[in-house]
Protein backbone atom coordinates (compact mmCIF):
# COMPACT_ATOMS: atom_id res chain seq x y z
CA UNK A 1 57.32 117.35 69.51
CA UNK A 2 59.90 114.89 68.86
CA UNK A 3 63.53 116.06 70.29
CA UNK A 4 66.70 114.58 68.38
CA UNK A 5 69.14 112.56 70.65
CA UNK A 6 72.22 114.20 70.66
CA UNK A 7 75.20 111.98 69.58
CA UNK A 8 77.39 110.11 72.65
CA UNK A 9 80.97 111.52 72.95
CA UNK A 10 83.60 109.00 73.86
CA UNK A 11 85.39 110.81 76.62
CA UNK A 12 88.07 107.91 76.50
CA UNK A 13 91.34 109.08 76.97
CA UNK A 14 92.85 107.64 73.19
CA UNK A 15 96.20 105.65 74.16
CA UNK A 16 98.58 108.65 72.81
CA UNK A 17 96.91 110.57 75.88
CA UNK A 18 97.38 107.83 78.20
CA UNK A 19 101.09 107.98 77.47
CA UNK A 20 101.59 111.81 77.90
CA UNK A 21 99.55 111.36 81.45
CA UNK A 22 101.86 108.75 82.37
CA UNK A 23 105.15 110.71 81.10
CA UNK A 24 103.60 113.70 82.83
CA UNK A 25 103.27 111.47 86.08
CA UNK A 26 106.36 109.75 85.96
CA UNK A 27 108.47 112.62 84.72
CA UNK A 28 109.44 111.42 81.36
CA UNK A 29 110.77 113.05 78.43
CA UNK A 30 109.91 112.33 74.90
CA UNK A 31 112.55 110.45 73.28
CA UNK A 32 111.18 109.70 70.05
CA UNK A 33 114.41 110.66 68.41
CA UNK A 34 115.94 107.77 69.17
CA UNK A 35 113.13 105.23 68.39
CA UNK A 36 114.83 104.06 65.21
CA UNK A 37 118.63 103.57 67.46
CA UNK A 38 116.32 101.39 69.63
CA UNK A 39 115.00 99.14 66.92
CA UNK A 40 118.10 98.68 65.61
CA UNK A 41 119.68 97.76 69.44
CA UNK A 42 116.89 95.48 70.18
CA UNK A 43 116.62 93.75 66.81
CA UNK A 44 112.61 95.27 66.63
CA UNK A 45 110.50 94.71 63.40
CA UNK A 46 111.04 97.70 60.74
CA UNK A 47 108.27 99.79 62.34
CA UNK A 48 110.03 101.64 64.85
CA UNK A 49 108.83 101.99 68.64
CA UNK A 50 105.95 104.95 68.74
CA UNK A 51 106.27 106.25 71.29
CA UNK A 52 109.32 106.20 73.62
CA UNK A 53 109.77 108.26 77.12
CA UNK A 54 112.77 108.03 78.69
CA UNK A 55 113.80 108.92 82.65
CA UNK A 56 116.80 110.34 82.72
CA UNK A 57 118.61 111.31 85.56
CA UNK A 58 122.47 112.18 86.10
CA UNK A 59 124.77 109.05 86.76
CA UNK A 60 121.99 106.39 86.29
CA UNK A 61 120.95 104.24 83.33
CA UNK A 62 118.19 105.28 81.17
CA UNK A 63 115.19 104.26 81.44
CA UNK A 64 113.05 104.06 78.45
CA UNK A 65 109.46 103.58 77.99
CA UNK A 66 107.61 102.29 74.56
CA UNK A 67 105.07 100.66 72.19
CA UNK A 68 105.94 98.72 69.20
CA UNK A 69 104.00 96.57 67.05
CA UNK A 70 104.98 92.91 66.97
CA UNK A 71 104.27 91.34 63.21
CA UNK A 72 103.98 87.21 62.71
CA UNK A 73 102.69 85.92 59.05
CA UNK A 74 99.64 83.78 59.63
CA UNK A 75 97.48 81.26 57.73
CA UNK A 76 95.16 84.72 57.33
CA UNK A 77 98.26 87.17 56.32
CA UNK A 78 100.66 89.47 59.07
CA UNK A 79 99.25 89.54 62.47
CA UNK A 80 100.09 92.59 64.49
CA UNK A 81 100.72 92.14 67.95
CA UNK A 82 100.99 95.57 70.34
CA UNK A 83 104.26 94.92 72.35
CA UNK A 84 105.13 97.75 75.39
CA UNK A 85 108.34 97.66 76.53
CA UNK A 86 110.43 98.71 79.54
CA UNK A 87 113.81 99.07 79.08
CA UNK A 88 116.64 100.03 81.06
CA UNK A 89 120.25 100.87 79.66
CA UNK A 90 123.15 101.51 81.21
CA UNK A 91 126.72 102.70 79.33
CA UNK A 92 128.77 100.35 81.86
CA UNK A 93 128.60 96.88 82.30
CA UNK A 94 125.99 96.19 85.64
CA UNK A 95 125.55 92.48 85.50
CA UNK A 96 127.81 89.44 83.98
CA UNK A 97 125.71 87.12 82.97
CA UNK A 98 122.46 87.18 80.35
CA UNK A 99 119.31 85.51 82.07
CA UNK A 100 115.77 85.34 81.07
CA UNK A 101 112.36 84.55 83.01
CA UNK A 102 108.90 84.51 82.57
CA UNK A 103 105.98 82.95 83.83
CA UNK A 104 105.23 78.67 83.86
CA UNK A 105 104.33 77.89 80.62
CA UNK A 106 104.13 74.47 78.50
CA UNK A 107 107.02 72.48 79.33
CA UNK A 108 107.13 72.14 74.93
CA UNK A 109 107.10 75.88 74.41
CA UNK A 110 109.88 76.02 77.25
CA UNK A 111 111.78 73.41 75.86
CA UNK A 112 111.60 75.21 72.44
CA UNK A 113 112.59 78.75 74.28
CA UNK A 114 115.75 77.27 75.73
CA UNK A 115 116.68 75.68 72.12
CA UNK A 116 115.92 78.83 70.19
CA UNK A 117 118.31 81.05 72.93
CA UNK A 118 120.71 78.56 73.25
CA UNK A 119 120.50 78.78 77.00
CA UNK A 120 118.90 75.82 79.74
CA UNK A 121 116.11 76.40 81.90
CA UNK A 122 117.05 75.82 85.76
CA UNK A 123 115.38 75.80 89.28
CA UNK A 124 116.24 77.47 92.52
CA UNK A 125 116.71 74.53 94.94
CA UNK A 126 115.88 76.44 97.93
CA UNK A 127 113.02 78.14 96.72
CA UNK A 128 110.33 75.23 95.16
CA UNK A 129 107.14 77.70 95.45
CA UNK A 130 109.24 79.96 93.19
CA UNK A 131 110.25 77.54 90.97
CA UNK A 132 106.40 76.26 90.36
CA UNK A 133 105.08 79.45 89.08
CA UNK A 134 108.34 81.29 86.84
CA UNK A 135 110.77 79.32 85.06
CA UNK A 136 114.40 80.60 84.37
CA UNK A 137 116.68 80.55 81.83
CA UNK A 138 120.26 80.87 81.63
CA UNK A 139 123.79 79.67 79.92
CA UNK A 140 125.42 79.87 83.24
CA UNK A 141 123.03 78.67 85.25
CA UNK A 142 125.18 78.76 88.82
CA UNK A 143 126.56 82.04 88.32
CA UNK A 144 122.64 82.78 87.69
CA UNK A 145 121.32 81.18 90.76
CA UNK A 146 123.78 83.21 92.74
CA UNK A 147 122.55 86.43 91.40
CA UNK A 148 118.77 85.23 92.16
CA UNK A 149 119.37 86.27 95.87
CA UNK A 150 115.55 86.31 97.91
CA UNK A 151 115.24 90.28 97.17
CA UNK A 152 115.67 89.55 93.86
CA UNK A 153 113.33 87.01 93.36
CA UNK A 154 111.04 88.57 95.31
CA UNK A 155 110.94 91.97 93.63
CA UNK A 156 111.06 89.55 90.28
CA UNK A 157 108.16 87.38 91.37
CA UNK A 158 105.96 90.52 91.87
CA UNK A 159 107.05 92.02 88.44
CA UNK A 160 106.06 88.22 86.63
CA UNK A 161 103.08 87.56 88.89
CA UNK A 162 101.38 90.70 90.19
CA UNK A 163 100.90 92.51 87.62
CA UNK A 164 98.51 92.79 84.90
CA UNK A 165 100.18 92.47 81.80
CA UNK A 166 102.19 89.10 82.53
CA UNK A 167 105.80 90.02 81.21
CA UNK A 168 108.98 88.73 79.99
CA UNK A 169 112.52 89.68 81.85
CA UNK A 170 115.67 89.55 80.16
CA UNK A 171 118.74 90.26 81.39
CA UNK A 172 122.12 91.49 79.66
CA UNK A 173 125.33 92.59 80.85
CA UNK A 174 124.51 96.32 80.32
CA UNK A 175 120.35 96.10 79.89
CA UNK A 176 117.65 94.98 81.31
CA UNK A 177 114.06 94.60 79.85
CA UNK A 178 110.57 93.81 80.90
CA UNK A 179 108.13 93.34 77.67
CA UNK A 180 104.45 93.32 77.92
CA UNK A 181 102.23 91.83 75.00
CA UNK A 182 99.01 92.35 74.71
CA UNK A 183 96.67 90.59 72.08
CA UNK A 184 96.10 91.91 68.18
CA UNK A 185 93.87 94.62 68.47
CA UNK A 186 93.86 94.99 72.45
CA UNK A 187 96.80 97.01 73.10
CA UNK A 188 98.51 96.05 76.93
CA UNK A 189 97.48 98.72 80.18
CA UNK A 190 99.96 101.19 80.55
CA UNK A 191 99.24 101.30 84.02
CA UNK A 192 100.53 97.97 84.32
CA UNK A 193 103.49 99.26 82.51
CA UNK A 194 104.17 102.37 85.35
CA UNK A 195 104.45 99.63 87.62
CA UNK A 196 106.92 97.80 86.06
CA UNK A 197 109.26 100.50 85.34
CA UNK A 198 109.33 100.84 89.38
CA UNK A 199 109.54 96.90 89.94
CA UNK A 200 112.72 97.25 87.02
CA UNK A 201 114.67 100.25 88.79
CA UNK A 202 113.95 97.94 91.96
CA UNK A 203 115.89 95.21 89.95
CA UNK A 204 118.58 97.35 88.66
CA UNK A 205 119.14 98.25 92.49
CA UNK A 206 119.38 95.18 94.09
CA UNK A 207 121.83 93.63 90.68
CA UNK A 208 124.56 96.20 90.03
């Protein structure tokens, strides 16, 4: 008697899933309301951001929590990227100054990212083992030095370097960002990104 193999089941939680257990963990609400206000702010590609979670809490900035696909025209056509983003926004003015860091890359493609922002990369004298693995980037880059006290720097190296996702920080007088990207087709860990969001608070803490 021949018995008929019953078809696998992929128990794998599908990302949508993922994101409710995080919002469950982290208590987050579902702000997909505003996902098109948020492409707008942050200049996003016409897809909006799908989805967003927000923590909200009385007196203190938002924090917001979201996907959104990246697109880049190719030899081969439009290339989606999967971009997740951490975002916190406050309605009064925390820092005074717009900075921007990520991990050592080519010294070309750094050279082109100061060009393209209009900004100069700089170094924290005092800190050399700091200044060989993230490289900064600034208009004013004294008044940005000054802000990059050690608990800052240490709370940022952690963020750029100990996590799995590799991310961007920027800066702004009333926002500050952390953005993941992942590769086309392989969307970034949102356990990576629950981290962040704690390392960014951390951030928000030690600036305003």
């Amino acid at each position: 008697m021949m018995f008929r193999s019953r078809p696998r089941v992929d128990k794998t939680p599908g990302r949508k899933e993922k994101w409710r257990d995080l919002a469950d963990s982290m208590e987050l609400l579902d702000f997909t309301s505003e996902a098109e206000r948020l492409r707008r702010f942050l200049n996003l590609p016409p897809a909006p951001p799908d989805p967003v979670f927000c923590l909200q809490r009385p007196d203190q900035p938002k924090l917001y929590l979201f996907d959104h696909l990246e697109e880049r025209k190719g030899p081969t056509g439009v290339v989606h990227t999967p971009v997740s983003v951490c975002l916190l926004a406050a309605k009064t003015k925390f820092a005074d100054l717009s900075l921007k860091a990520h991990r050592k890359r080519h010294a070309v493609l750094e050279s082109l990212e100061a060009s393209a922002t209009g900004s100069e990369k700089f170094e924290i004298l005092e800190d050399p083992e700091f200044n060989e693995r993230i490289t900064l980037y600034a208009r004013d880059a004294a008044k940005a030095g000054e802000l990059l006290t050690l608990e800052v720097r240490a709370v940022l190296s952690r963020a750029l370097l100990e996590r799995q996702a590799a991310p961007t920080f920027v800066l702004s007088e009333r926002y500050a960002l952390l953005t993941c990207r992942g590769q086309p087709g392989r969307e970034t860990p949102l356990e990576a990104l629950e981290l962040l969001a704690g390392d960014l608070l951390s951030l928000y803490a030690l600036i305003s």
